[in-house]
Protein backbone atom coordinates (compact mmCIF):
# COMPACT_ATOMS: atom_id res chain seq x y z
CA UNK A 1 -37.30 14.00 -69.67
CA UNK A 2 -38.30 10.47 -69.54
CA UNK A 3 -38.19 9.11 -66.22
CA UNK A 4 -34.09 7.69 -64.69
CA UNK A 5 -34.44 3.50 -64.45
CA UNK A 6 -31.60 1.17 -64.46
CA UNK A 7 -32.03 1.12 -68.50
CA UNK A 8 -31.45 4.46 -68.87
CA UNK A 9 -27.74 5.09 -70.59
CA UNK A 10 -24.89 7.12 -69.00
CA UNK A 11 -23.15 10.26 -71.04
CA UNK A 12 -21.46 13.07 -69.68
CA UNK A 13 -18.59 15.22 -69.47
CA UNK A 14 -15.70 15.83 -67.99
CA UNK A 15 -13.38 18.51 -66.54
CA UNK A 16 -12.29 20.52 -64.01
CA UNK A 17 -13.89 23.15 -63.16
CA UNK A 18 -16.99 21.76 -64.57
CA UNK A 19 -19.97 23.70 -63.22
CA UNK A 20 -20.18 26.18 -65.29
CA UNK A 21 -20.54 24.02 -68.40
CA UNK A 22 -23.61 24.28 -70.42
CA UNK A 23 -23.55 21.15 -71.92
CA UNK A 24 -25.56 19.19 -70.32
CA UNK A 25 -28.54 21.65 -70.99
CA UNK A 26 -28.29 21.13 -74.71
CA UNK A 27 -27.88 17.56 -74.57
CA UNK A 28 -30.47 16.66 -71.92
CA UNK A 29 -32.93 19.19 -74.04
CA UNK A 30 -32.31 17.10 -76.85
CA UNK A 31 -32.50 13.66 -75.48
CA UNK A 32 -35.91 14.65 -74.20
CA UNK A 33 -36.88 16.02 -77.38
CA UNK A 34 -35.66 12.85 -79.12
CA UNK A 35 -37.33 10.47 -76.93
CA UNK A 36 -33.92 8.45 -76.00
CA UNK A 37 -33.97 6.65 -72.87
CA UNK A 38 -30.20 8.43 -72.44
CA UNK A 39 -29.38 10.73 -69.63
CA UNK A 40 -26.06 13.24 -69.83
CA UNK A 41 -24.33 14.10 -66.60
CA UNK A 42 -21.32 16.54 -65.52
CA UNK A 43 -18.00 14.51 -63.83
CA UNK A 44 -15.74 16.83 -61.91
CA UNK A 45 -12.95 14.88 -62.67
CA UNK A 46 -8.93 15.87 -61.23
CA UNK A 47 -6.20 15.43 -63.67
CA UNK A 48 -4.74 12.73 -61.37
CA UNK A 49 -8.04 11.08 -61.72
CA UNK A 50 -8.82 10.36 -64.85
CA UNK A 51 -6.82 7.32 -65.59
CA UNK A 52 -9.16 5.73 -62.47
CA UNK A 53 -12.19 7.62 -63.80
CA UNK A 54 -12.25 6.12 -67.52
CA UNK A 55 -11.71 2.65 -66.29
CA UNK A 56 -14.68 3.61 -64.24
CA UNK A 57 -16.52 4.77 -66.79
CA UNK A 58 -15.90 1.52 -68.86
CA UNK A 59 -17.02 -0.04 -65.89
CA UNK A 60 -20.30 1.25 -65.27
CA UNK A 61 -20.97 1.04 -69.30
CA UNK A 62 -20.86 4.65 -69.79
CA UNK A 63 -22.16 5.18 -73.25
CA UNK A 64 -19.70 8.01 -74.00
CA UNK A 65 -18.77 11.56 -72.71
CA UNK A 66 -17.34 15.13 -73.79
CA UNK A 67 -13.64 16.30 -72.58
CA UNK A 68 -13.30 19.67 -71.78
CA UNK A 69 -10.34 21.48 -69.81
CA UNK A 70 -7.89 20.33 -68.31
CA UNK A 71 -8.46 16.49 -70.03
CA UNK A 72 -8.25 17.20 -73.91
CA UNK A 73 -4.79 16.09 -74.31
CA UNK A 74 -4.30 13.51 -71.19
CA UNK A 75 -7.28 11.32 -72.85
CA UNK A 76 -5.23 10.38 -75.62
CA UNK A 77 -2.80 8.59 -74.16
CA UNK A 78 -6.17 6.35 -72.11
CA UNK A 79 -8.21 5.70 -76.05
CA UNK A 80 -7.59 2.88 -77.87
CA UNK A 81 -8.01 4.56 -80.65
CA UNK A 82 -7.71 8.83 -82.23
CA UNK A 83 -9.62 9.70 -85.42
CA UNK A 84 -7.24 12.01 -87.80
CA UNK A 85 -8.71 15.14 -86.98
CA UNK A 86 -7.97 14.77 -83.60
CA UNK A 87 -4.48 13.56 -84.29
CA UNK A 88 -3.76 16.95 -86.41
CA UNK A 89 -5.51 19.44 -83.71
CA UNK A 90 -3.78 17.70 -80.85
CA UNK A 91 -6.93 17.46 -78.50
CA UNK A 92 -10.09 14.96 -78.04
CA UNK A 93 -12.90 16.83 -77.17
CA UNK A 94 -15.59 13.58 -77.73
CA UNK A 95 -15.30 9.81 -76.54
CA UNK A 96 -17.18 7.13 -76.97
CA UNK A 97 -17.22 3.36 -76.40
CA UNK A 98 -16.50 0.27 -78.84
CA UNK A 99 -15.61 -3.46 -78.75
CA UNK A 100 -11.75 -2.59 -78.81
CA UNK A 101 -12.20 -0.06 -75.91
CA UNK A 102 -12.62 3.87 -76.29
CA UNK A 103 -12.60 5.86 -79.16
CA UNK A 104 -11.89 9.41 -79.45
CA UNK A 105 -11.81 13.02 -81.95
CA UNK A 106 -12.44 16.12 -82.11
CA UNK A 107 -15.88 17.84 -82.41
CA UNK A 108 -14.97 21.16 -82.20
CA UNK A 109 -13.39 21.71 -85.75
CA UNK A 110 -16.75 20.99 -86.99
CA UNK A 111 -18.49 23.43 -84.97
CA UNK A 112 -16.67 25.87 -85.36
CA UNK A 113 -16.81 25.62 -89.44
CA UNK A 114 -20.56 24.88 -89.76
CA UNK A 115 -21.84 28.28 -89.54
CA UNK A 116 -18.97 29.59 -92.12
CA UNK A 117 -19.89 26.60 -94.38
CA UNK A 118 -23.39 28.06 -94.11
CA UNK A 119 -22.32 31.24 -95.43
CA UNK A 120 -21.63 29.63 -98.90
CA UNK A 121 -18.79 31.77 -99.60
CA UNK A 122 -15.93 30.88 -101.37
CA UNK A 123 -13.04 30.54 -98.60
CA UNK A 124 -9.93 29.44 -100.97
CA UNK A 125 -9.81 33.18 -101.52
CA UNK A 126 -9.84 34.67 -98.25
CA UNK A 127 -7.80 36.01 -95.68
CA UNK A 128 -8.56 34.74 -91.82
CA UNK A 129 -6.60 36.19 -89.27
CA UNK A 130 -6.51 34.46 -85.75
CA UNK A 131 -6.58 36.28 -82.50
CA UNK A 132 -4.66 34.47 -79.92
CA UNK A 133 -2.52 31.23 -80.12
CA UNK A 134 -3.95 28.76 -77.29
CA UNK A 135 -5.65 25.27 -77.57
CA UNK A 136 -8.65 26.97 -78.99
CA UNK A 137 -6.35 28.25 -82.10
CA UNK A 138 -5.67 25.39 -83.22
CA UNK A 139 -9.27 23.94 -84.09
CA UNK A 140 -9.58 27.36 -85.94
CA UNK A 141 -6.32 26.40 -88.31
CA UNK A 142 -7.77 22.90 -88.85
CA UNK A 143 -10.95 24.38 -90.06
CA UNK A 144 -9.77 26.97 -91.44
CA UNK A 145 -8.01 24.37 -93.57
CA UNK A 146 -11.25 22.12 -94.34
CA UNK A 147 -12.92 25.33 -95.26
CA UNK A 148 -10.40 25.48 -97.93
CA UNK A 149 -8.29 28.49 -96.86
CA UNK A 150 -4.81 28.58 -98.74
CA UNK A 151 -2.93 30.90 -96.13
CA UNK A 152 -3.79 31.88 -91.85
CA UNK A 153 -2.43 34.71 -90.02
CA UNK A 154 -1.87 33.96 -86.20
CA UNK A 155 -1.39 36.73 -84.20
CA UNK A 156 -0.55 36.79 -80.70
CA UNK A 157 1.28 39.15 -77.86
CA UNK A 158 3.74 36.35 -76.30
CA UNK A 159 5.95 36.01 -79.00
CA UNK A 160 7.92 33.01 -77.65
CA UNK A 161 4.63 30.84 -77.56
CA UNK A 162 3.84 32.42 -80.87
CA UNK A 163 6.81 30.83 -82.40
CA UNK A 164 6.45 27.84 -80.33
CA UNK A 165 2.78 27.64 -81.85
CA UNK A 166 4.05 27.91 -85.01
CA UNK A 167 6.60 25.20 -84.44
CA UNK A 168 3.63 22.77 -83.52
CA UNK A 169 2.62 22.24 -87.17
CA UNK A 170 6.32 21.98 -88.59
CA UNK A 171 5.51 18.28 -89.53
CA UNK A 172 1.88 18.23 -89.68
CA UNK A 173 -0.09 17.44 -92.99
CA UNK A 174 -1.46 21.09 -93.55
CA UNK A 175 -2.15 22.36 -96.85
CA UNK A 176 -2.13 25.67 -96.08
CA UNK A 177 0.54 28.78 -95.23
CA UNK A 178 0.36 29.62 -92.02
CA UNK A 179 1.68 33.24 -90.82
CA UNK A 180 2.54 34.36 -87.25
CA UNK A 181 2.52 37.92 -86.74
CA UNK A 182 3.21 39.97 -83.45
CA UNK A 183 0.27 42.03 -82.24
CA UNK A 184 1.77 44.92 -83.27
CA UNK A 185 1.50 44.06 -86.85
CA UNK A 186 -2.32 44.14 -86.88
CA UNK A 187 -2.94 47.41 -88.57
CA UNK A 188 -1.20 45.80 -91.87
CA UNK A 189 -3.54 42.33 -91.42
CA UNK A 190 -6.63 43.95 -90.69
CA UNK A 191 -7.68 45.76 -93.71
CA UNK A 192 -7.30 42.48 -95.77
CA UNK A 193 -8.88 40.12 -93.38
CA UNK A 194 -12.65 39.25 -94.39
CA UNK A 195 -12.30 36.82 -91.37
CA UNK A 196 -11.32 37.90 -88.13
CA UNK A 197 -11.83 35.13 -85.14
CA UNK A 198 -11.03 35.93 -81.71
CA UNK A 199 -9.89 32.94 -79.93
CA UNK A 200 -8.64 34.46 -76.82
CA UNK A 201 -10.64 34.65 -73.84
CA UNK A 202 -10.32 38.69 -73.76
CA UNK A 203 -14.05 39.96 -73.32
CA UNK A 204 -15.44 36.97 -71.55
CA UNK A 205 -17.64 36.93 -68.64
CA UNK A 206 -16.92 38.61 -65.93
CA UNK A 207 -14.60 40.97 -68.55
CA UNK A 208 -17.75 42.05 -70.42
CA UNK A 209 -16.49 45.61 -71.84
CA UNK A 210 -12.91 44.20 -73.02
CA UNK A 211 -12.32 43.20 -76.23
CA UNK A 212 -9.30 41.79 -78.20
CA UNK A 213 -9.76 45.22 -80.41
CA UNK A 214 -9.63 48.45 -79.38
CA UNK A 215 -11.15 51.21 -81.24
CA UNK A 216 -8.37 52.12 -83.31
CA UNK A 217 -7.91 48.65 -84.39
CA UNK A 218 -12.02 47.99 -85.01
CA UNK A 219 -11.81 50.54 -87.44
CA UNK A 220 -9.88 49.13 -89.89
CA UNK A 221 -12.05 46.20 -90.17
CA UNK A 222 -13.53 45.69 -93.44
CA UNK A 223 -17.82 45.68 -93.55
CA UNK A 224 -18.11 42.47 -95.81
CA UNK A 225 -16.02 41.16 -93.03
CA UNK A 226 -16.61 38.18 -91.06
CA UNK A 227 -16.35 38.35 -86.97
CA UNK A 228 -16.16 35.28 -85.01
CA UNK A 229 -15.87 35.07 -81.37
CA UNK A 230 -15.57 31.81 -79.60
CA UNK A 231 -16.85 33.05 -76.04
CA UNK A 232 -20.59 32.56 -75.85
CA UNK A 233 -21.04 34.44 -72.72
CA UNK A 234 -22.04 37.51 -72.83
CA UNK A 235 -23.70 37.33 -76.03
CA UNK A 236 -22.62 39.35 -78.09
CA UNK A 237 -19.63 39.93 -76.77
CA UNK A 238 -17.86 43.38 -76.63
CA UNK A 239 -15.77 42.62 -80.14
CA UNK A 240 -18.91 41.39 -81.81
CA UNK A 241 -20.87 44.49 -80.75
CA UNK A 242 -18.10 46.75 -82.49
CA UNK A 243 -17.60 44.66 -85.52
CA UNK A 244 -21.51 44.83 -86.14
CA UNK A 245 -21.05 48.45 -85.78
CA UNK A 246 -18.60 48.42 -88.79
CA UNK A 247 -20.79 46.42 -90.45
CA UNK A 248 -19.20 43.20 -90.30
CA UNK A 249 -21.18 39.83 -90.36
CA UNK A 250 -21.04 38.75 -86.47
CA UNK A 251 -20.95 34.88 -85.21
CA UNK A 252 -20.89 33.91 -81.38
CA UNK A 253 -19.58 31.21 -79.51
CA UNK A 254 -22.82 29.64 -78.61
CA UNK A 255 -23.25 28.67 -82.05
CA UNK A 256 -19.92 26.91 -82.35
CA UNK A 257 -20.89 25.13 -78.97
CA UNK A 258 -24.04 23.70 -80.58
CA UNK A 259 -22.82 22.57 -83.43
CA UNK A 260 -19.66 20.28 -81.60
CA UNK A 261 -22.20 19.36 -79.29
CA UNK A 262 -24.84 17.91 -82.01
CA UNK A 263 -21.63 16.61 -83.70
CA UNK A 264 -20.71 14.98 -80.74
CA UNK A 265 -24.21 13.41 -80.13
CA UNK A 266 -24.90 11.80 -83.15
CA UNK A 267 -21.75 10.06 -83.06
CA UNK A 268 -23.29 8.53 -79.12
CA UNK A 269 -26.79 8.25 -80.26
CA UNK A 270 -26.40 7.46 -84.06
CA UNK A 271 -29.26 9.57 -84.76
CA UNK A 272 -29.40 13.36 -86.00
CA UNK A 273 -29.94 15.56 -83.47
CA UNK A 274 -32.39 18.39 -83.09
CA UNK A 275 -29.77 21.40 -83.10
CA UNK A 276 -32.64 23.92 -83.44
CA UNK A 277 -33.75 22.34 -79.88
CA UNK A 278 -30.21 22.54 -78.29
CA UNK A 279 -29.59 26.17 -79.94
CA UNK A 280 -32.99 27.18 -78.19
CA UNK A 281 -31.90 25.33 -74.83
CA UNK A 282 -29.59 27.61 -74.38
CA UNK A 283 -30.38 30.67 -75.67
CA UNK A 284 -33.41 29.91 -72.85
CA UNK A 285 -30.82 29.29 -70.34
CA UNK A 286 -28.78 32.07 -70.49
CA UNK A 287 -32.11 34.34 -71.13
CA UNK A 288 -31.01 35.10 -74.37
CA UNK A 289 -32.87 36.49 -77.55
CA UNK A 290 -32.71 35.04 -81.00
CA UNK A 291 -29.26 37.40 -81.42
CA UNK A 292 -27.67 36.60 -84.91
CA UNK A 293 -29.91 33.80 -86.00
């Protein structure tokens, strides 16, 4: 990395916890690689700060900066102004600065539908099914949608926030069906799913030998099937693991993470991104190998 001077422009992200987050690996790696006078920090940042901590930011002519948890929904109400996309998912995930004040969307819809759009299949006829119901859901059923999907099947355990999830997109814009199904009903959805995508956090680091499947389940995946699992870490994951066992086509987190992330930095940057570096940046960091690529 070039070296820090009072030129060099402020991005970052926020959140809280925000330690762990691996963003700022990828994006420094590709700064570097780009040769951007640009720097890209982590801001532990309290959810009664953040009103104070955006004005800040527009203060000290930060550049622009990811949201992660708690702050996706809470920014909203502080941008000036909320691309579509992030509108219809209900949660800004990228900001970034312009003469009328901040702008925000949502970075994570893409990223999570690049590496199916890769796949060149043709997704008006298919069948996703969606583990879990949560924030993370939701960017699923908007891609899910852009892919061209004509129904979703949601399926979750709490069956009140199930139908409260299912409430959520009463009056939005969604050409699509969307199902909610109790857990219990997976043996019926599974054999006619050729995309399964856990978005629950069952199987995630420090839980490395859980998965949102058990056995019974796994085997009534089909093998032209598609697994997806949003956790990154471990890699693969337990679910992945047994879906490649079944002969399913397995995709990890980390390459959903990428992808939002090079999404997100050409929008700061205005340049394309080097998302082979950032891939490799943290496949590095977390000692990976090249698993699934």
């Amino acid at each position: 990395m070039s070296q820090i001077t009072g030129k060099t422009k402020l991005l970052g992200v926020i959140g809280d916890p925000i330690e762990h987050s691996l963003s700022p690996v990828m994006h420094n790696a590709a700064i570097a690689e780009m040769g951007l006078d640009y720097i890209y920090l982590p801001f532990p940042i309290k959810t009664a700060d953040l009103g104070v901590a955006i004005a800040g930011f527009a203060a000290i002519g930060v550049q622009g900066f990811s949201v992660t948890i708690p702050h996706k929904q809470a920014i909203i109400s502080l941008l000036s102004e909320v691309s579509a996309i992030a509108k219809l998912t209900g949660a800004v995930n990228t900001v970034w600065r312009t003469e009328q004040g901040w702008s925000g969307t949502n970075t994570d819809v893409e990223g999570f539908v690049a590496p199916l759009q890769a796949l060149n299949r043709d997704w008006s006829q298919s069948t996703p099914v969606i583990l879990g119901h949560g924030g993370a859901a939701r960017a699923v059923v908007v891609g899910c949608t852009q892919l061209g999907c004509a129904e979703i099947h949601v399926v979750g355990r709490n069956v009140q926030k199930l139908s409260q999830f299912q409430q959520s997109w009463v009056n939005a814009p969604l050409p699509i069906t969307l199902n909610v199904h109790r857990w219990d009903e997976l043996p019926e959805l599974l054999p006619q799913a050729d995309l399964v995508v856990n978005s629950t956090p069952v199987g995630m680091y420090p839980n490395v030998d859980q998965s949102p499947l058990d056995a019974a389940a796994m085997e009534l995946l089909r093998p032209d099937a598609i697994a997806y699992d949003l956790i990154y870490t471990p890699n693969p994951t337990q679910f992945l693991q047994q879906a490649q066992e079944q002969g399913a086509v397995a995709i990890d987190g980390l390459e959903m993470l990428v992808q939002q992330g090079a999404a997100a930095l050409k929008i700061w940057v205005e340049q394309t991104p080097p998302v082979d570096i950032m891939r490799r940046s943290l496949q590095q960091h977390l000692g990976l190998l090249t698993y699934g690529r």
